[in-house]
Protein backbone atom coordinates (compact mmCIF):
# COMPACT_ATOMS: atom_id res chain seq x y z
CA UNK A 1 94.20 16.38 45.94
CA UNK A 2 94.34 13.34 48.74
CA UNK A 3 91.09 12.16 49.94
CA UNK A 4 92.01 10.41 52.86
CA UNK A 5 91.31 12.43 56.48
CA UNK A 6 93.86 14.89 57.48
CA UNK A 7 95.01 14.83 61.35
CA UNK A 8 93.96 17.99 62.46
CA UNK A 9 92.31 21.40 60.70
CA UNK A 10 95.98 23.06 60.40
CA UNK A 11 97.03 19.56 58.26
CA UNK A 12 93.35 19.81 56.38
CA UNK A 13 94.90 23.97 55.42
CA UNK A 14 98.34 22.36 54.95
CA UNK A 15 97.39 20.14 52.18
CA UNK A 16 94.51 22.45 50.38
CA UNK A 17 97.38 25.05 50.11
CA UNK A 18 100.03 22.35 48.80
CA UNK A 19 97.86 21.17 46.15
CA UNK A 20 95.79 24.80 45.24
CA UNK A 21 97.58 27.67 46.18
CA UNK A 22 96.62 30.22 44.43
CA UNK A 23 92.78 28.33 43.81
CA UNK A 24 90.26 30.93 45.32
CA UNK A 25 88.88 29.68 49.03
CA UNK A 26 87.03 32.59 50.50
CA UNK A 27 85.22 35.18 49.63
CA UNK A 28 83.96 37.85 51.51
CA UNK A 29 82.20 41.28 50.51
CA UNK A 30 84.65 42.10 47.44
CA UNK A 31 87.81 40.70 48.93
CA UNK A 32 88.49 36.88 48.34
CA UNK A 33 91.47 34.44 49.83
CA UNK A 34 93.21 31.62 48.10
CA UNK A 35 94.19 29.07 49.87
CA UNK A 36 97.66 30.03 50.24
CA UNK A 37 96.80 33.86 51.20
CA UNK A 38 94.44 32.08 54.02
CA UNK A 39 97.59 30.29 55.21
CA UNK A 40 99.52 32.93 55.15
CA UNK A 41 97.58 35.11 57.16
CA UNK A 42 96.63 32.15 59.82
CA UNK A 43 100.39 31.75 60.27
CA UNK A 44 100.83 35.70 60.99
CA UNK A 45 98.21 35.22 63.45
CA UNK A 46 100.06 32.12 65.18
CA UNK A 47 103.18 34.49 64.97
CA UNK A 48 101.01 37.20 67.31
CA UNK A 49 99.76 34.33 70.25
CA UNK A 50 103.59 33.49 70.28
CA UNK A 51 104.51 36.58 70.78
CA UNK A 52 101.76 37.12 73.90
CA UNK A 53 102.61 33.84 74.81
CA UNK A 54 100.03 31.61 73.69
CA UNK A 55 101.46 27.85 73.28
CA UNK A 56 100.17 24.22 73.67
CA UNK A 57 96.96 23.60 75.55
CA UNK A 58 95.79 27.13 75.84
CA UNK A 59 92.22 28.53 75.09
CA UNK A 60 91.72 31.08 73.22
CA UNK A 61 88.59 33.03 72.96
CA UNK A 62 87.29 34.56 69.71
CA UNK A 63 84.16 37.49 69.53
CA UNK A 64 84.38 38.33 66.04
CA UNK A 65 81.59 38.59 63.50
CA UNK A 66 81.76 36.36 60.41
CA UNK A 67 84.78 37.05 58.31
CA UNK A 68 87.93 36.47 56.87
CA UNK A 69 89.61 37.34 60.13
CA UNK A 70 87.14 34.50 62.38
CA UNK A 71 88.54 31.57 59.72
CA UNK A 72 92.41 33.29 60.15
CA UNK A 73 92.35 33.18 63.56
CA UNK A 74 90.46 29.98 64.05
CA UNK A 75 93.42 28.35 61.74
CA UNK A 76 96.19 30.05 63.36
CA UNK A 77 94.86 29.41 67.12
CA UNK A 78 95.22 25.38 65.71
CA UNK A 79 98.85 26.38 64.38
CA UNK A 80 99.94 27.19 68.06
CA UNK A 81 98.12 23.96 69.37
CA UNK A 82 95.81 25.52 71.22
CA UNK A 83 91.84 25.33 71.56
CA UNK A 84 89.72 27.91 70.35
CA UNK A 85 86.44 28.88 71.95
CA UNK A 86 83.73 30.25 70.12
CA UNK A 87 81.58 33.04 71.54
CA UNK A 88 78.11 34.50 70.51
CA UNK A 89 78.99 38.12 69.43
CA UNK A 90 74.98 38.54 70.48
CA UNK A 91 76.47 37.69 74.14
CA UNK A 92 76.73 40.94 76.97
CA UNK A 93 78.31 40.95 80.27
CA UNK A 94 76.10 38.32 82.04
CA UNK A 95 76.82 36.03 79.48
CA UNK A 96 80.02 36.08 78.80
CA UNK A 97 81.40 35.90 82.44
CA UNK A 98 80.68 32.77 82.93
CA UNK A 99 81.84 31.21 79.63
CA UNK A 100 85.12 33.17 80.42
CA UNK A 101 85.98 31.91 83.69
CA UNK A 102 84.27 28.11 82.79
CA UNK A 103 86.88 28.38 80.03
CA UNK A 104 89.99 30.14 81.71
CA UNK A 105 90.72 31.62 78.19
CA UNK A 106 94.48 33.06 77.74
CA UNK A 107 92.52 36.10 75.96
CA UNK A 108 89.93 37.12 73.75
CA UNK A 109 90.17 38.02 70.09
CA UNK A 110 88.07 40.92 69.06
CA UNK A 111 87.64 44.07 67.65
CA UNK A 112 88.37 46.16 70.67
CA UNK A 113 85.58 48.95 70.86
CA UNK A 114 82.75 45.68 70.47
CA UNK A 115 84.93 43.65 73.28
CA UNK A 116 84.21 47.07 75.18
CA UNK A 117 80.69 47.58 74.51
CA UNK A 118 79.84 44.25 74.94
CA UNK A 119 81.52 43.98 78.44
CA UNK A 120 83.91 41.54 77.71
CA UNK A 121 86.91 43.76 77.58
CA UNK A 122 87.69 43.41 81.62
CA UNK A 123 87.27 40.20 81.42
CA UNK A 124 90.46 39.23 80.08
CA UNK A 125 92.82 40.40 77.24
CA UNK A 126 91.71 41.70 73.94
CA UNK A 127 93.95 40.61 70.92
CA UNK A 128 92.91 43.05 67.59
CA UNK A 129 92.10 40.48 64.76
CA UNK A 130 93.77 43.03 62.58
CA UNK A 131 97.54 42.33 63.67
CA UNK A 132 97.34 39.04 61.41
CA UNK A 133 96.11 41.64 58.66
CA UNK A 134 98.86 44.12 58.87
CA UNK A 135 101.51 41.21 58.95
CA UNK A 136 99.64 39.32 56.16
CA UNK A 137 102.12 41.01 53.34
CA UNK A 138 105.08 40.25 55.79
CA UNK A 139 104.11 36.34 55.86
CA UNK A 140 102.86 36.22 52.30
CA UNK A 141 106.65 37.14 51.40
CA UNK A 142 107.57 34.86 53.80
CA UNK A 143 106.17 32.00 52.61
CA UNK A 144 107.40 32.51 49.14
CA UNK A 145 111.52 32.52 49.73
CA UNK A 146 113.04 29.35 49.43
CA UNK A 147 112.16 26.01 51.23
CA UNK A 148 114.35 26.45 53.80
CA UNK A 149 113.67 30.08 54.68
CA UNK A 150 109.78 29.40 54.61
CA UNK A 151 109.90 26.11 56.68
CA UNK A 152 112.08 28.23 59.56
CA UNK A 153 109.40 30.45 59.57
CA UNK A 154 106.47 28.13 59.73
CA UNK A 155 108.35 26.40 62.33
CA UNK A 156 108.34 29.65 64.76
CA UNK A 157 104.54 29.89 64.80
CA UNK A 158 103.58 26.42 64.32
CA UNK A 159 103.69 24.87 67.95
CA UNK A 160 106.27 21.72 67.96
CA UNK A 161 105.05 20.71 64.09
CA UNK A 162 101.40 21.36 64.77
CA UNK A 163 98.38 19.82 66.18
CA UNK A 164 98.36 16.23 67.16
CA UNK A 165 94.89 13.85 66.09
CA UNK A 166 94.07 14.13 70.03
CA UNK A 167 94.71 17.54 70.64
CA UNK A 168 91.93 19.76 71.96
CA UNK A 169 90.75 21.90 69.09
CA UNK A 170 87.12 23.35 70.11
CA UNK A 171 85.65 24.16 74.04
CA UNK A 172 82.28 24.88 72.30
CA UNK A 173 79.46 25.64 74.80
CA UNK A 174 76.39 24.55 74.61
CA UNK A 175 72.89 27.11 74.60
CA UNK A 176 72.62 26.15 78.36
CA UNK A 177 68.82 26.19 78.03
CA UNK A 178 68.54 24.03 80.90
CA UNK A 179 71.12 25.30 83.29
CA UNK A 180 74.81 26.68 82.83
CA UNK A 181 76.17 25.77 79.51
CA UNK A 182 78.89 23.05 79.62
CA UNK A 183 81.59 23.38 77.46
CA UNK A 184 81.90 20.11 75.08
CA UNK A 185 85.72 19.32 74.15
CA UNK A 186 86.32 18.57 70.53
CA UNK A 187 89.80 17.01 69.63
CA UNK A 188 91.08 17.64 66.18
CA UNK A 189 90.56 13.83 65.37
CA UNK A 190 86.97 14.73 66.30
CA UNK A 191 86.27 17.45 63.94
CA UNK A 192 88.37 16.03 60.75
CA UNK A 193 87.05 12.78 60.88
CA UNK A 194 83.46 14.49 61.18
CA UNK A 195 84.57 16.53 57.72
CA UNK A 196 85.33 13.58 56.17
CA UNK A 197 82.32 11.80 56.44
CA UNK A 198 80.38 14.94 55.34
CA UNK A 199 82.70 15.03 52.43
CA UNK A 200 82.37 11.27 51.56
CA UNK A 201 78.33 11.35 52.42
CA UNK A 202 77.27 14.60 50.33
CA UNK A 203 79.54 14.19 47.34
CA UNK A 204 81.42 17.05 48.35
CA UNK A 205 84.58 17.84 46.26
CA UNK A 206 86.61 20.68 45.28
CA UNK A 207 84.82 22.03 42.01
CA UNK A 208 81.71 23.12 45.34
CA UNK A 209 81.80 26.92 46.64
CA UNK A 210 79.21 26.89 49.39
CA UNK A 211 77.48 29.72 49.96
CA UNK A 212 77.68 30.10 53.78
CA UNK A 213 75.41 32.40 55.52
CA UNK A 214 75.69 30.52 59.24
CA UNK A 215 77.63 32.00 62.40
CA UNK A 216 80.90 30.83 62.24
CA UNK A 217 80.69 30.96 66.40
CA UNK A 218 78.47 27.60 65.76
CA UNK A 219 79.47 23.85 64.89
CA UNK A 220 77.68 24.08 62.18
CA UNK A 221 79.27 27.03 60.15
CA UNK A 222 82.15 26.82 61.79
CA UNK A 223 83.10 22.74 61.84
CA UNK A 224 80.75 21.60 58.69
CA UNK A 225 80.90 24.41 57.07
CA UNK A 226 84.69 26.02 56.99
CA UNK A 227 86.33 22.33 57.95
CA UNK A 228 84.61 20.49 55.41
CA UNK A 229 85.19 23.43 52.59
CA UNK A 230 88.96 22.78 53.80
CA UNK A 231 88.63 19.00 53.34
CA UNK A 232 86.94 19.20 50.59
CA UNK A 233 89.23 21.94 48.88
CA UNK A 234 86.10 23.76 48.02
CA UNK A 235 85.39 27.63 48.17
CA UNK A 236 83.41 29.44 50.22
CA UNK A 237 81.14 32.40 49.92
CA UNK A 238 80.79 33.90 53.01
CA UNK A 239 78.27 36.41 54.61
CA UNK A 240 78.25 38.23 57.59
CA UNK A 241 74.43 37.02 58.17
CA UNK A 242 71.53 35.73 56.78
CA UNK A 243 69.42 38.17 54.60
CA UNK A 244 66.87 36.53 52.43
CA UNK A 245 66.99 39.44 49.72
CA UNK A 246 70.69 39.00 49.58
CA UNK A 247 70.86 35.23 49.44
CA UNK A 248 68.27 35.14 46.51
CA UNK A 249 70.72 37.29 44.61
CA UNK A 250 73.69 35.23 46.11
CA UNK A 251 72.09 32.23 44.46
CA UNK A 252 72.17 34.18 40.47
CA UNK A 253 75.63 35.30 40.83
CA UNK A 254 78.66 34.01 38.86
CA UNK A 255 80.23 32.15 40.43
CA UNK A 256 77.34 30.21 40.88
CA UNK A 257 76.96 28.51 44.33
CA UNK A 258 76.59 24.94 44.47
CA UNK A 259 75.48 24.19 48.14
CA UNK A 260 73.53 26.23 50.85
CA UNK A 261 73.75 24.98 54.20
CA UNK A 262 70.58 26.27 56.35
CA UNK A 263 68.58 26.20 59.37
CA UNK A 264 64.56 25.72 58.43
CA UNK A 265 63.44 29.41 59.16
CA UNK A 266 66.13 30.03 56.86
CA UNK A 267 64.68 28.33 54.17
CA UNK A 268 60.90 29.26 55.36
CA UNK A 269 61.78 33.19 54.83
CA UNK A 270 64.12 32.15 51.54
CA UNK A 271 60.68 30.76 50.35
CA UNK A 272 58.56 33.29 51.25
CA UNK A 273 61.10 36.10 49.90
CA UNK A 274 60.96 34.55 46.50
CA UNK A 275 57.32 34.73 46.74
CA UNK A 276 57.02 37.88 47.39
CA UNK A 277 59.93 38.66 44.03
CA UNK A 278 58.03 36.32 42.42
CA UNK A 279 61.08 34.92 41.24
CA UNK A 280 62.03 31.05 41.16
CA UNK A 281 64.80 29.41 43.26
CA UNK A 282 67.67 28.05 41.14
CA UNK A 283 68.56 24.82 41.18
CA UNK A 284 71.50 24.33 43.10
CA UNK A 285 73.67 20.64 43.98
CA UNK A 286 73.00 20.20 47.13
CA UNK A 287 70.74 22.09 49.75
CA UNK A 288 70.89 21.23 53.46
CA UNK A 289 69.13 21.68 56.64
CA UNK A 290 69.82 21.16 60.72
CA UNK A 291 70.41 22.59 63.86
CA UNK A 292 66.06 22.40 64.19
CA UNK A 293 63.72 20.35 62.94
CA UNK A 294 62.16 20.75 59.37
CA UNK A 295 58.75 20.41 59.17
CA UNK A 296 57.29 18.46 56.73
CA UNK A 297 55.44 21.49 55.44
CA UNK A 298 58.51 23.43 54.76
CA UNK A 299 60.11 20.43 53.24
CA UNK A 300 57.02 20.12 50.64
CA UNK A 301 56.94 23.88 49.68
CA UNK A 302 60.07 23.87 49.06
CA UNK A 303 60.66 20.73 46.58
CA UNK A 304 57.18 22.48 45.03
CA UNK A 305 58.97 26.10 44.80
CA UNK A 306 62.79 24.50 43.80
CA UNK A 307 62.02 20.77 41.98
CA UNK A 308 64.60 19.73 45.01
CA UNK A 309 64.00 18.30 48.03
CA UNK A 310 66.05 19.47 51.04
CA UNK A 311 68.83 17.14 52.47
CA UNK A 312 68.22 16.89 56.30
CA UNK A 313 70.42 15.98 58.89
CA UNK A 314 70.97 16.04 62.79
CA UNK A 315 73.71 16.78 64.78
CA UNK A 316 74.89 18.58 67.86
CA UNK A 317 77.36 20.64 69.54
CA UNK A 318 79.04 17.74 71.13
CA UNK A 319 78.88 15.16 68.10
CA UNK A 320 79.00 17.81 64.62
CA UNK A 321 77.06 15.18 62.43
CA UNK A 322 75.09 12.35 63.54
CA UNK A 323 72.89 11.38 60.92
CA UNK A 324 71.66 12.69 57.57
CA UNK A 325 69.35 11.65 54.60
CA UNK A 326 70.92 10.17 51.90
CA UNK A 327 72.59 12.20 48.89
CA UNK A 328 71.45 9.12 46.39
CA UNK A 329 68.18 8.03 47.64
CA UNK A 330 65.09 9.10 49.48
CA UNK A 331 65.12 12.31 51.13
CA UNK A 332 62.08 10.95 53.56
CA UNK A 333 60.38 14.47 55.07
CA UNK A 334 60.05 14.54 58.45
CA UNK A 335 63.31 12.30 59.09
CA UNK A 336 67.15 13.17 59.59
CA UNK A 337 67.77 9.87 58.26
CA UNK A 338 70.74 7.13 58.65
CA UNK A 339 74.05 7.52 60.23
CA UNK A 340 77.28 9.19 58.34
CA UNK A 341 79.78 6.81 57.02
CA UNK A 342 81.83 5.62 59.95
CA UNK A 343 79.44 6.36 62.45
CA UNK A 344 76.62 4.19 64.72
CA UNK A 345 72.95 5.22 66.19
CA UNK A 346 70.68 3.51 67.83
CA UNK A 347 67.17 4.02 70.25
CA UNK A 348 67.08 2.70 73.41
CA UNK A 349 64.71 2.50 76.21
CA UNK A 350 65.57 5.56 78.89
CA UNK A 351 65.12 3.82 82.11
CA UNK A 352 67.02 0.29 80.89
CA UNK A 353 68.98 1.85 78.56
CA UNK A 354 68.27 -1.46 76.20
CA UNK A 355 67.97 -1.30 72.44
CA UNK A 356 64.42 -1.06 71.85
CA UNK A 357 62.87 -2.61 68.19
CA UNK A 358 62.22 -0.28 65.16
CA UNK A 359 58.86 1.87 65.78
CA UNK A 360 59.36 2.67 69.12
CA UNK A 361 60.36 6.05 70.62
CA UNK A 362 63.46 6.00 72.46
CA UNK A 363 66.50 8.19 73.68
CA UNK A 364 69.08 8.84 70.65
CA UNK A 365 72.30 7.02 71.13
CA UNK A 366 75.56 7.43 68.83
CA UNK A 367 79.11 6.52 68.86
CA UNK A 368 82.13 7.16 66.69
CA UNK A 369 84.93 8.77 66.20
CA UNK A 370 82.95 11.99 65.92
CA UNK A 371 82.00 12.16 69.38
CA UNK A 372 83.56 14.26 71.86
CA UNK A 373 85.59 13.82 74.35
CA UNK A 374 83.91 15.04 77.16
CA UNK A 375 82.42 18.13 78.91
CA UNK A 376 85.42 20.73 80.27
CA UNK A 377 86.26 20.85 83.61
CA UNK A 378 82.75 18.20 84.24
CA UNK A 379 83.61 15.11 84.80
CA UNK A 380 80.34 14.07 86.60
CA UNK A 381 78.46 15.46 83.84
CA UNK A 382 80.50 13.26 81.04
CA UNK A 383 79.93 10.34 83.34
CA UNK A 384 76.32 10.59 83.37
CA UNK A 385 76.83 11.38 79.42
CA UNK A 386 78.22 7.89 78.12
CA UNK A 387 77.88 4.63 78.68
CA UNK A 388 80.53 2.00 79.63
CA UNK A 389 81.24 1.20 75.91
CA UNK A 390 81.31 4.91 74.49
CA UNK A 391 77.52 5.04 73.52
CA UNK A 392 77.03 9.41 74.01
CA UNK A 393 73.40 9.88 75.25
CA UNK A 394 71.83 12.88 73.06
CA UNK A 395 69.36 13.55 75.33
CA UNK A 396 67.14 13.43 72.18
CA UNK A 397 64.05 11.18 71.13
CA UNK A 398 63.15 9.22 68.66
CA UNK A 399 62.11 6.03 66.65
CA UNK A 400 63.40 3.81 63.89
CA UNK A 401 61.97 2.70 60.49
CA UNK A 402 61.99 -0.77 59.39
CA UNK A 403 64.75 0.87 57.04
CA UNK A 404 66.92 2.51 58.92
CA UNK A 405 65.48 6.32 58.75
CA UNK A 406 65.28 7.94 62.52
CA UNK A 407 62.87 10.51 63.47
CA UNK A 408 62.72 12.69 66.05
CA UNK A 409 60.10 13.50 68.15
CA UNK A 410 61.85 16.11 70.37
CA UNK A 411 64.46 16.34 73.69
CA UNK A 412 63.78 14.37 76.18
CA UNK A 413 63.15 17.23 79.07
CA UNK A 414 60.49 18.21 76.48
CA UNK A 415 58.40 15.31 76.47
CA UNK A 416 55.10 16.12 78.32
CA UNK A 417 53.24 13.22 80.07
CA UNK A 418 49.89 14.20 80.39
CA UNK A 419 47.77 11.90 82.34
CA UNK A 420 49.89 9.01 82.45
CA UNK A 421 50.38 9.31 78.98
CA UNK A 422 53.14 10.37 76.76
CA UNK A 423 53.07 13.05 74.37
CA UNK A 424 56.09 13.48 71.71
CA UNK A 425 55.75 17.88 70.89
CA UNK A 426 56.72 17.51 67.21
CA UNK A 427 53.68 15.19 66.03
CA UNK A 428 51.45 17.74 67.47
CA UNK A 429 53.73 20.79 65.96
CA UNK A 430 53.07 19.13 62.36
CA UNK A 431 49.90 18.52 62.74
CA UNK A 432 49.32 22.69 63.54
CA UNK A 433 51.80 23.47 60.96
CA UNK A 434 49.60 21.39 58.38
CA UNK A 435 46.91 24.37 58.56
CA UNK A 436 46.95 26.35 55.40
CA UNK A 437 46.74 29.37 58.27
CA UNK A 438 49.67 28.55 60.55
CA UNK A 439 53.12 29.79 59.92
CA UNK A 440 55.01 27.86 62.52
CA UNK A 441 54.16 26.27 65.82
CA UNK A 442 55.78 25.32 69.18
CA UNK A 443 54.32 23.02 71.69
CA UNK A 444 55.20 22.62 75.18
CA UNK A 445 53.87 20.82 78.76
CA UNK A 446 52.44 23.33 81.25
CA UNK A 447 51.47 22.34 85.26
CA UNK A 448 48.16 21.56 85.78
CA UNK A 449 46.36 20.15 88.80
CA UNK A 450 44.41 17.63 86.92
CA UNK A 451 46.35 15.55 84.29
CA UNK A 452 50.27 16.78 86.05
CA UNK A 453 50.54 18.51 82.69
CA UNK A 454 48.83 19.75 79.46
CA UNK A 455 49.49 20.50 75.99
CA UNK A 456 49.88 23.83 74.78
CA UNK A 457 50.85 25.59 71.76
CA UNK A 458 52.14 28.78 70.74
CA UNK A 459 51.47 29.34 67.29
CA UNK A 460 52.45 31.72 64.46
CA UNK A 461 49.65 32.74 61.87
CA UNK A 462 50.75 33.63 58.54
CA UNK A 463 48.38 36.48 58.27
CA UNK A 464 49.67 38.26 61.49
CA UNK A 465 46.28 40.83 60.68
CA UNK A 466 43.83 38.38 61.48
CA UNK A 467 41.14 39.74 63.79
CA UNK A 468 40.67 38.63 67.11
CA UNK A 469 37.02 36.90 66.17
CA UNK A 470 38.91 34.88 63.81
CA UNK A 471 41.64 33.79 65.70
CA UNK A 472 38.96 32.44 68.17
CA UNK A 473 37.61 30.80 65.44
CA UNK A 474 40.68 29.56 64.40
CA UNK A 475 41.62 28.43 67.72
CA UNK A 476 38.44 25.97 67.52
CA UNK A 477 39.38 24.74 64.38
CA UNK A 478 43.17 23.96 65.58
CA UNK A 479 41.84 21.96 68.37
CA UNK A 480 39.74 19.82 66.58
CA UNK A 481 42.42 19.23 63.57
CA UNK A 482 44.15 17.67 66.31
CA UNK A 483 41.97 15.90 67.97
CA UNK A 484 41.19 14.42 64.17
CA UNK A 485 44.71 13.98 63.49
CA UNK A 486 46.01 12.53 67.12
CA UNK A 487 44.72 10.64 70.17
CA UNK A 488 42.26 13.03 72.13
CA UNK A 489 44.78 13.49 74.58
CA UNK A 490 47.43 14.80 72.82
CA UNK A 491 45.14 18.19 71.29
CA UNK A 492 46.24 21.25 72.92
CA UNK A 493 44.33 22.60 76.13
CA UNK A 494 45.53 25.87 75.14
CA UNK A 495 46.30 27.97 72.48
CA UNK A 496 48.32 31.57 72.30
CA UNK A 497 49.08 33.26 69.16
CA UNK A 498 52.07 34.80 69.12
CA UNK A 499 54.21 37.08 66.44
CA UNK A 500 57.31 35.16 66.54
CA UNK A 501 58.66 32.19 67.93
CA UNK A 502 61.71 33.05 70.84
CA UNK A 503 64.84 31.17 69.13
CA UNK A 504 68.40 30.80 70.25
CA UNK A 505 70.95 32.06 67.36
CA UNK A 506 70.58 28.78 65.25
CA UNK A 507 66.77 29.07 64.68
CA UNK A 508 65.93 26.52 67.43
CA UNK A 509 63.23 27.16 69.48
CA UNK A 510 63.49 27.70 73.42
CA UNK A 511 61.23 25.76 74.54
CA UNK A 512 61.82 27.68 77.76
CA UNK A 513 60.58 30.77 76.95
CA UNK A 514 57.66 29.65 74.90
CA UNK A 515 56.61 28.35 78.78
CA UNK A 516 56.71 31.35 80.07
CA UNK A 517 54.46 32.53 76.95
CA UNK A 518 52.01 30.24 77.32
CA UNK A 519 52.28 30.29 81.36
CA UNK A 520 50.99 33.96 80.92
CA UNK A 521 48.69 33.19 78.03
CA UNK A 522 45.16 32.62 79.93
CA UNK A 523 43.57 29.40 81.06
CA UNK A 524 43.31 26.36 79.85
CA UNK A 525 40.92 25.94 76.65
């Protein structure tokens, strides 16, 4: 099948279903959907907005778990030109309020007794995913009379011939983790042209099946993930969730997977589950990580457990994919490597906004067709997002090699200046996570009257049993691995070990909360 980038998601389905029909695309706990059987059900679900409706412009919302029925409607929202927004089915009342009137959605699609428990059924109308299923048969048969039969029908739930490039496909919200989430608009031309430089970039083609265990109420399930499968003309094994006994046996079944996309405590509990099995991981194509950063320590465990290394990349609600390591080359730990095909980064100073050299920390800066168009309903905040010649500020930092790999050293609202002097969180989080004792680490700025702020850390032991003495003991030791490893001001002041780390749905760390952890934690050490 054609290569070159489709105009919007509905084309991407078009021509996967043109050229593979009856090829398997999805698969989903015993039931699996070709590409035409997809189609067919994300044109019965166009056929239901139209008759509520639903037409050009309009949002709709969907709560639905991961499923067949999130990838139909998704599709068949696009058929009707209008946007979808994604909700967190972890979301209650207080949450979803605000996304619902931010949004001004035409109506929700959900299952109606979880719309109802999870408050969201007064908020605004409740379509039943299942009406696409019950008039699957009806459009299968449909779309198997003759030419002109089937195109009449298309034609009554595809809005006025389909998407356009610069239609509005995606109001995705952002986790909001430092005020009201803003909901970042993401044309069509935005999310296929994303796709295809995944596709070009990781060698992705259609003899892949990915074996997707993400929420598809993400960018990164949902846009990488079910776009670039559809780009690709790949298949797709989907899961409701991520279960590290059910992966591993994921991994051994026929059809083999080829590619795992991930989030690191994904791959952190993968590795520890085979561990435990005492089993091997197989060796699979490609394996990928984002949405947090991978420590290094992860990243060497797991080329010692698999003989791979782990492809990292970065990228963000508002963007999809920024930058990644390279599919031929060094995978460099600790980096998210160079920009995708098509696609520009650069570090510049905060204050100036000037390019600053390689070596030097900076704000992350990209441009490209990627990029979104803007925040919904903000224009102040996609003002102060952009600069006059489309550079998107990422609110991220960083630094450049002499060769072109970025690292990040954390957001920008996370940097802690510490008597006068600057301290980037993730060189101190690899330096705890380097002790044979620690099972993950956050580190965050707390007030204090002295130095403005200091350095703390909440950190995870992998022996959760350890006594109290020892984790005194321990604590000692942390400090001065730091103060070894890093200028003296940048070893924590103080220390709390906690069981888990508080993370949003994606596996990245509030920052936020850890405060309040370490706010409650005791005095400074």
């Amino acid at each position: 099948m054609t290569r070159s980038r489709p105009a919007s998601t509905w084309e991407a389905l078009e021509r996967a279903s043109a050229a593979r029909e009856g090829a398997p695309f999805l698969s989903f706990e015993g039931t699996t959907l070709t590409f035409g059987a997809l189609r067919a059900r994300a044109l019965a679900f166009a056929a239901a907005l139209a008759e509520r409706g639903v037409g050009p412009g309009d949002r709709v919302a969907l709560f639905l778990p991961n499923g067949p029925s999130y990838v139909a409607a998704f599709l068949g929202t696009h058929a009707r030109r209008a946007a979808v927004v994604p909700l967190n089915t972890q979301y209650r009342a207080g949450e979803l309020t605000h996304l619902v009137a931010d949004s001004a959605a035409a109506l929700a699609v959900a299952d109606p007794s979880a719309a109802e428990a999870a408050g969201l059924a007064p908020l605004l109308p409740i379509l039943d995913p299942r009406v696409a299923e019950e008039s699957e048969g009806a459009a299968a048969a449909t779309a198997a009379r003759a030419a002109t039969a089937a195109t009449a029908a298309t034609s009554a739930a595809v809005a006025d011939g389909g998407p356009r490039p610069d239609d509005l496909a995606l109001v995705a919200y952002t986790s909001g983790t430092t005020g009201r989430s803003k909901g970042a608009m993401l044309a069509h031309a935005n999310l296929t042209a994303n796709a295809a430089a995944v596709v070009a970039a990781w060698r992705w083609t259609e003899a892949d099946r990915l074996l997707l265990t993400l929420p598809l109420f993400h960018v990164h399930g949902l846009c990488v993930g079910v776009v670039g499968s559809l780009v690709a003309g790949g298949a797709i094994d989907l899961r409701r969730r991520f279960d590290a006994a059910e992966v591993l046996e994921a991994l051994g079944a026929l059809p083999p997977p080829t590619m795992f996309f991930g989030v690191p405590t994904m791959y952190a509990r993968l590795l520890d589950e085979a561990r435990e099995r005492g089993v091997a991981l197989p060796r699979l194509r490609l394996w990928v990580s984002g949405s947090a950063p991978l420590s290094p320590e992860t990243f060497r465990r797991f080329e010692e457990a698999a003989g791979q290394r782990i492809l990292e990349r970065y990228g963000m609600t508002e963007t999809g994919m920024n930058l990644t390591n390279p599919y031929d080359g060094e995978r460099r730990a600790g980096t998210v490597g160079l920009p995708f095909p098509g696609q520009e980064a650069r570090i510049v100073d905060r204050a100036t906004r000037a390019p600053l050299p390689d070596g030097e920390v900076g704000e992350v800066e990209v441009r490209g067709p990627n990029v979104f168009r803007g925040y919904w309903r903000r224009p102040d905040a996609t003002a102060e997002a952009f600069d006059p010649d489309g550079w998107f500020r990422t609110g991220d930092l960083g630094w450049r090699s002499a060769d072109g790999y970025v690292t990040l050293t954390g957001r920008a609202h996370d940097l802690i200046i510490t008597g006068g002097f600057n301290v980037y969180p993730r060189e101190v989080e690899d330096v705890l996570r380097g002790h044979p004792a620690v099972e993950d680490a956050a580190v965050v700025g707390l007030p204090d009257a002295d130095l403005g702020e200091c350095v703390a850390a909440a950190v995870v032991l992998r022996d959760p049993s350890t006594s109290d003495a020892a984790r005194a003991a321990l604590e000692a030791d942390l400090v001065s691995l730091c103060r070894a490893s890093l200028a003296p001001y940048k070893k924590p002041r103080r220390v709390a070990f906690v069981g888990d780390l508080p993370r949003n749905a994606m596996g990245k760390v509030r920052k936020d909360a850890v405060r309040a952890l370490l706010a409650a934690s005791g005095s400074p050490g």
